[in-house]
Protein backbone atom coordinates (compact mmCIF):
# COMPACT_ATOMS: atom_id res chain seq x y z
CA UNK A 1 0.00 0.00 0.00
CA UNK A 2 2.91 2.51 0.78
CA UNK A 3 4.56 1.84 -2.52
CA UNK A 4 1.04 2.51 -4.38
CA UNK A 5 0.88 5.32 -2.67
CA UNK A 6 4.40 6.41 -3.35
CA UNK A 7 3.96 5.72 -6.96
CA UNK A 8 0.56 7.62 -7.23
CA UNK A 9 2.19 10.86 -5.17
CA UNK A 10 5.72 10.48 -8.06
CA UNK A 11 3.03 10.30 -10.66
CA UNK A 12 0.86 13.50 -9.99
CA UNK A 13 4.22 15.69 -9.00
CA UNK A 14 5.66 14.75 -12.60
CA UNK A 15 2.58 14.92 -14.02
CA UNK A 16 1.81 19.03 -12.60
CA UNK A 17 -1.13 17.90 -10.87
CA UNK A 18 0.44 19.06 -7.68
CA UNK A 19 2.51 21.38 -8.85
CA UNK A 20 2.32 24.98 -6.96
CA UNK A 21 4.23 27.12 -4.91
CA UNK A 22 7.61 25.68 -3.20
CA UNK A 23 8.76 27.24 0.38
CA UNK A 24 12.54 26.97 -1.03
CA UNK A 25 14.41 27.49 -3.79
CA UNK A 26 18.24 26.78 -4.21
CA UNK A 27 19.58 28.01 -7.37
CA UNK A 28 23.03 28.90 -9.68
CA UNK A 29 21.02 29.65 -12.09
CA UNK A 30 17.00 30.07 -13.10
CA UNK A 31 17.41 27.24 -15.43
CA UNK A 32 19.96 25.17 -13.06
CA UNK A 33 17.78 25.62 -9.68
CA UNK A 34 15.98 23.68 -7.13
CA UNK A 35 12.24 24.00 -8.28
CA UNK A 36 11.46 25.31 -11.87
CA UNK A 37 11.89 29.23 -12.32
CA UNK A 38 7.59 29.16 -13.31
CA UNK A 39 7.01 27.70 -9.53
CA UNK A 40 6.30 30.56 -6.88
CA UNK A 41 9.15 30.42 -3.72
CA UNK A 42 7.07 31.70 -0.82
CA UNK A 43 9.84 31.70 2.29
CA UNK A 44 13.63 31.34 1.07
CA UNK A 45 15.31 32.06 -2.13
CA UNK A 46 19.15 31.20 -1.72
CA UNK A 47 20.79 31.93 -4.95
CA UNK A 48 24.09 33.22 -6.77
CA UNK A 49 21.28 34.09 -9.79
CA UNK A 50 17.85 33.22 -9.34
CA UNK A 51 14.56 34.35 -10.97
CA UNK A 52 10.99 33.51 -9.77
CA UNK A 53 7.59 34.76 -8.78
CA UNK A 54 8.02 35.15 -4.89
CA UNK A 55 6.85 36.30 -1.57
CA UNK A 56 9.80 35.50 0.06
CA UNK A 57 12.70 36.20 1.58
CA UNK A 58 15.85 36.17 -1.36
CA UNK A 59 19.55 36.48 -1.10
CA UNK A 60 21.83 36.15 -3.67
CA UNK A 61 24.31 37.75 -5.88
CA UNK A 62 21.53 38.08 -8.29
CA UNK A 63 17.76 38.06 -7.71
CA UNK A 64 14.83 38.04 -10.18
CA UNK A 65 11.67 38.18 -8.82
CA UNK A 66 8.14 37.47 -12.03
CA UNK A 67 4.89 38.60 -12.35
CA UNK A 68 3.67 40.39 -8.84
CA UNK A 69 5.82 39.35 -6.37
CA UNK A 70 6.58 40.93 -2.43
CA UNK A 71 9.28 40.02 0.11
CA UNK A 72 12.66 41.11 0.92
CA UNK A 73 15.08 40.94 -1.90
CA UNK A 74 18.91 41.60 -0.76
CA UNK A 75 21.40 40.93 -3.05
CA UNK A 76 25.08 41.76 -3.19
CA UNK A 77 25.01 43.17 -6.88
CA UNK A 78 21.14 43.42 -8.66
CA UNK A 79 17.96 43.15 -7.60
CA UNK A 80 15.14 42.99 -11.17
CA UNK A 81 11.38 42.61 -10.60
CA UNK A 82 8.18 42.53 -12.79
CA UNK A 83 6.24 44.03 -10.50
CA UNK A 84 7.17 44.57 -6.49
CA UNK A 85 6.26 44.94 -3.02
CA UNK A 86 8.36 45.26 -0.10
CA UNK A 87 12.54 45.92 0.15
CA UNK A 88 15.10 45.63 -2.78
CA UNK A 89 18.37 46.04 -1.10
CA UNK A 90 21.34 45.69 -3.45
CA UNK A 91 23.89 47.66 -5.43
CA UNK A 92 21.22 48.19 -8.08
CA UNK A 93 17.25 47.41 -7.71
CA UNK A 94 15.54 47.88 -11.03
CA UNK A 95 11.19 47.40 -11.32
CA UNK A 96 9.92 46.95 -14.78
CA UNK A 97 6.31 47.87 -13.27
CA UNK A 98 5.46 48.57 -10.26
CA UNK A 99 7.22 49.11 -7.09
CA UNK A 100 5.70 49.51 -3.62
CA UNK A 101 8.44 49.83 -0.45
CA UNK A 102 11.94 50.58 -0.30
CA UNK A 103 14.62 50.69 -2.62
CA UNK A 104 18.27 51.06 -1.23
CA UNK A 105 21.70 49.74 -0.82
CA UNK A 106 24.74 48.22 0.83
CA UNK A 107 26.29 51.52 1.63
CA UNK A 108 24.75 53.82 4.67
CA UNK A 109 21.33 52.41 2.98
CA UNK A 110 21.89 54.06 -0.31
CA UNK A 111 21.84 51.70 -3.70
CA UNK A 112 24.17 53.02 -7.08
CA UNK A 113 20.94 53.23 -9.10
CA UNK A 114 17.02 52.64 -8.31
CA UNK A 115 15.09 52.27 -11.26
CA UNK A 116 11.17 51.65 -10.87
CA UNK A 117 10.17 52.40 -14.76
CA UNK A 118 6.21 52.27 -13.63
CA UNK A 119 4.65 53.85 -10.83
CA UNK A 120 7.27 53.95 -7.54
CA UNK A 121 4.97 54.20 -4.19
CA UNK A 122 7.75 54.50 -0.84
CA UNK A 123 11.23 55.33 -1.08
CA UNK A 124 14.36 55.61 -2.92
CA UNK A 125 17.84 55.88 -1.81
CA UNK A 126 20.57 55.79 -3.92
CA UNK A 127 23.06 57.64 -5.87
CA UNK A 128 20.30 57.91 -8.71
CA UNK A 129 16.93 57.48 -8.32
CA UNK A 130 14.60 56.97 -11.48
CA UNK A 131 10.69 56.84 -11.18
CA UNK A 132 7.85 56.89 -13.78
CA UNK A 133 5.67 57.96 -11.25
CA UNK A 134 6.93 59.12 -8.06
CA UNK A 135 4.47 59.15 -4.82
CA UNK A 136 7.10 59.37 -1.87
CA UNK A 137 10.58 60.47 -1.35
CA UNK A 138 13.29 60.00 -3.25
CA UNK A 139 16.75 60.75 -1.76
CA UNK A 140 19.88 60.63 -3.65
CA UNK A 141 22.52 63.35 -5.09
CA UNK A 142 20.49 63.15 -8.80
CA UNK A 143 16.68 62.37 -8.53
CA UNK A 144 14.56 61.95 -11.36
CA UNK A 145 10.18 61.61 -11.03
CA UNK A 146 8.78 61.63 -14.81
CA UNK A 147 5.47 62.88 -13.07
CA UNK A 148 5.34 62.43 -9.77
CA UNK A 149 1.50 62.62 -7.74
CA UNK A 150 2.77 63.43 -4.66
CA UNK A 151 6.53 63.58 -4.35
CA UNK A 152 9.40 65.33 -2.12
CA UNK A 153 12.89 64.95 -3.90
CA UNK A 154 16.36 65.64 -2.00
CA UNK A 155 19.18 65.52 -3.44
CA UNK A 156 22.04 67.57 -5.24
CA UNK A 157 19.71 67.34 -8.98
CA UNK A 158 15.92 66.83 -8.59
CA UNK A 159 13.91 66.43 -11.48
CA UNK A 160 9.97 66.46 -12.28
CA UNK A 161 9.94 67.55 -16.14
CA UNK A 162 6.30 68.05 -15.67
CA UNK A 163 6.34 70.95 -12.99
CA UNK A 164 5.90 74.50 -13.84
CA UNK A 165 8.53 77.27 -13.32
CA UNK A 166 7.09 78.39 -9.69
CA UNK A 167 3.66 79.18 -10.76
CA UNK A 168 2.24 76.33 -9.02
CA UNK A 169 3.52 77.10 -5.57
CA UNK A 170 2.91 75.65 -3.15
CA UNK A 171 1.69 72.59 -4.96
CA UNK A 172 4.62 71.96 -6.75
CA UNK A 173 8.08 74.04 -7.11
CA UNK A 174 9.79 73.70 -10.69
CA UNK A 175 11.33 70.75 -13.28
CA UNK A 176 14.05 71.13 -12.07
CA UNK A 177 16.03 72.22 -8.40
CA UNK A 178 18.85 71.55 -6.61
CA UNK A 179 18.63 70.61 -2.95
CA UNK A 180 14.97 70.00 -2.69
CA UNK A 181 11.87 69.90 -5.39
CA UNK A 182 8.09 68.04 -4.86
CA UNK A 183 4.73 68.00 -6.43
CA UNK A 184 2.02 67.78 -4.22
């Protein structure tokens, strides 16, 4: 009976029928890794480069996160997401859609370069920050919000191309500052 039952569980875990999400994922690789790189990880994602949908906790050298996926992401050299919600901590963090949390960095907090190319709800800390659409703070020496809804920027350059020249004080204060700039 245990063998039947052995054979029966080896048949529907080859066959996908109980196929899902994985608590762990060991990888070198996406295509060289634990579970497939399709297969949400939701607890621990230990790789040198690893890439799946997650709501997990990830270290690596290299971590990919798919489709809408939330944790903590810390890696020693690039963080790349889909979509995002919660802390990319690494040398670079970069969010093809949409990024809710904190983006920083290995050094005092601050990351080289934060790139959320959709909307970027939280904060950014880094040498450059880059949002499509800024709601938060962005702190960095150059700052850049392509429109921003309700944005404070600090930083040496601060950027939101869509201001006005002062005529929309106090609302918002100009493209372009040094110091300090927001849209409100």
């Amino acid at each position: 009976m245990k063998r039947l039952l052995a054979v029966l569980v080896g048949v529907m875990v080859a066959s996908g029928v109980m196929a899902g999400n994985s608590p762990l994922q060991l990888s070198l690789t996406p295509d060289i890794a634990l579970v497939d790189r399709s297969e949400t990880i939701e607890g621990l994602s230990l790789s040198i480069w690893g890439e799946n949908p997650q709501s997990a906790l990830a270290l690596g050298i290299v971590n990919g996160s798919t489709g809408q996926s939330a944790g903590l992401s810390l890696a020693l050299v690039l963080n790349y997401a889909d979509n995002y919600k919660g802390i990319q901590w690494a040398l670079i963090n970069y969010t093809k859609g949409d990024f809710l949390g904190w983006q920083g960095g290995w050094v005092f907090g601050f990351a080289a370069v934060n790139y959320a190319e959709g909307s970027m709800k939280g904060l950014q800390t880094g040498v450059v920050n880059y949002a499509g659409k800024l709601t938060g703070l962005q702190l960095g020496l150059v700052n850049y919000a392509a429109t921003a809804e309700t944005g404070v920027q600090i930083g040496l350059v601060n950027l939101i191309p869509k201001n006005q020249w002062f005529s929309g004080l106090p609302d918002e204060l100009a493209p372009g500052m040094i110091f300090v700039n927001w849209r409100f």
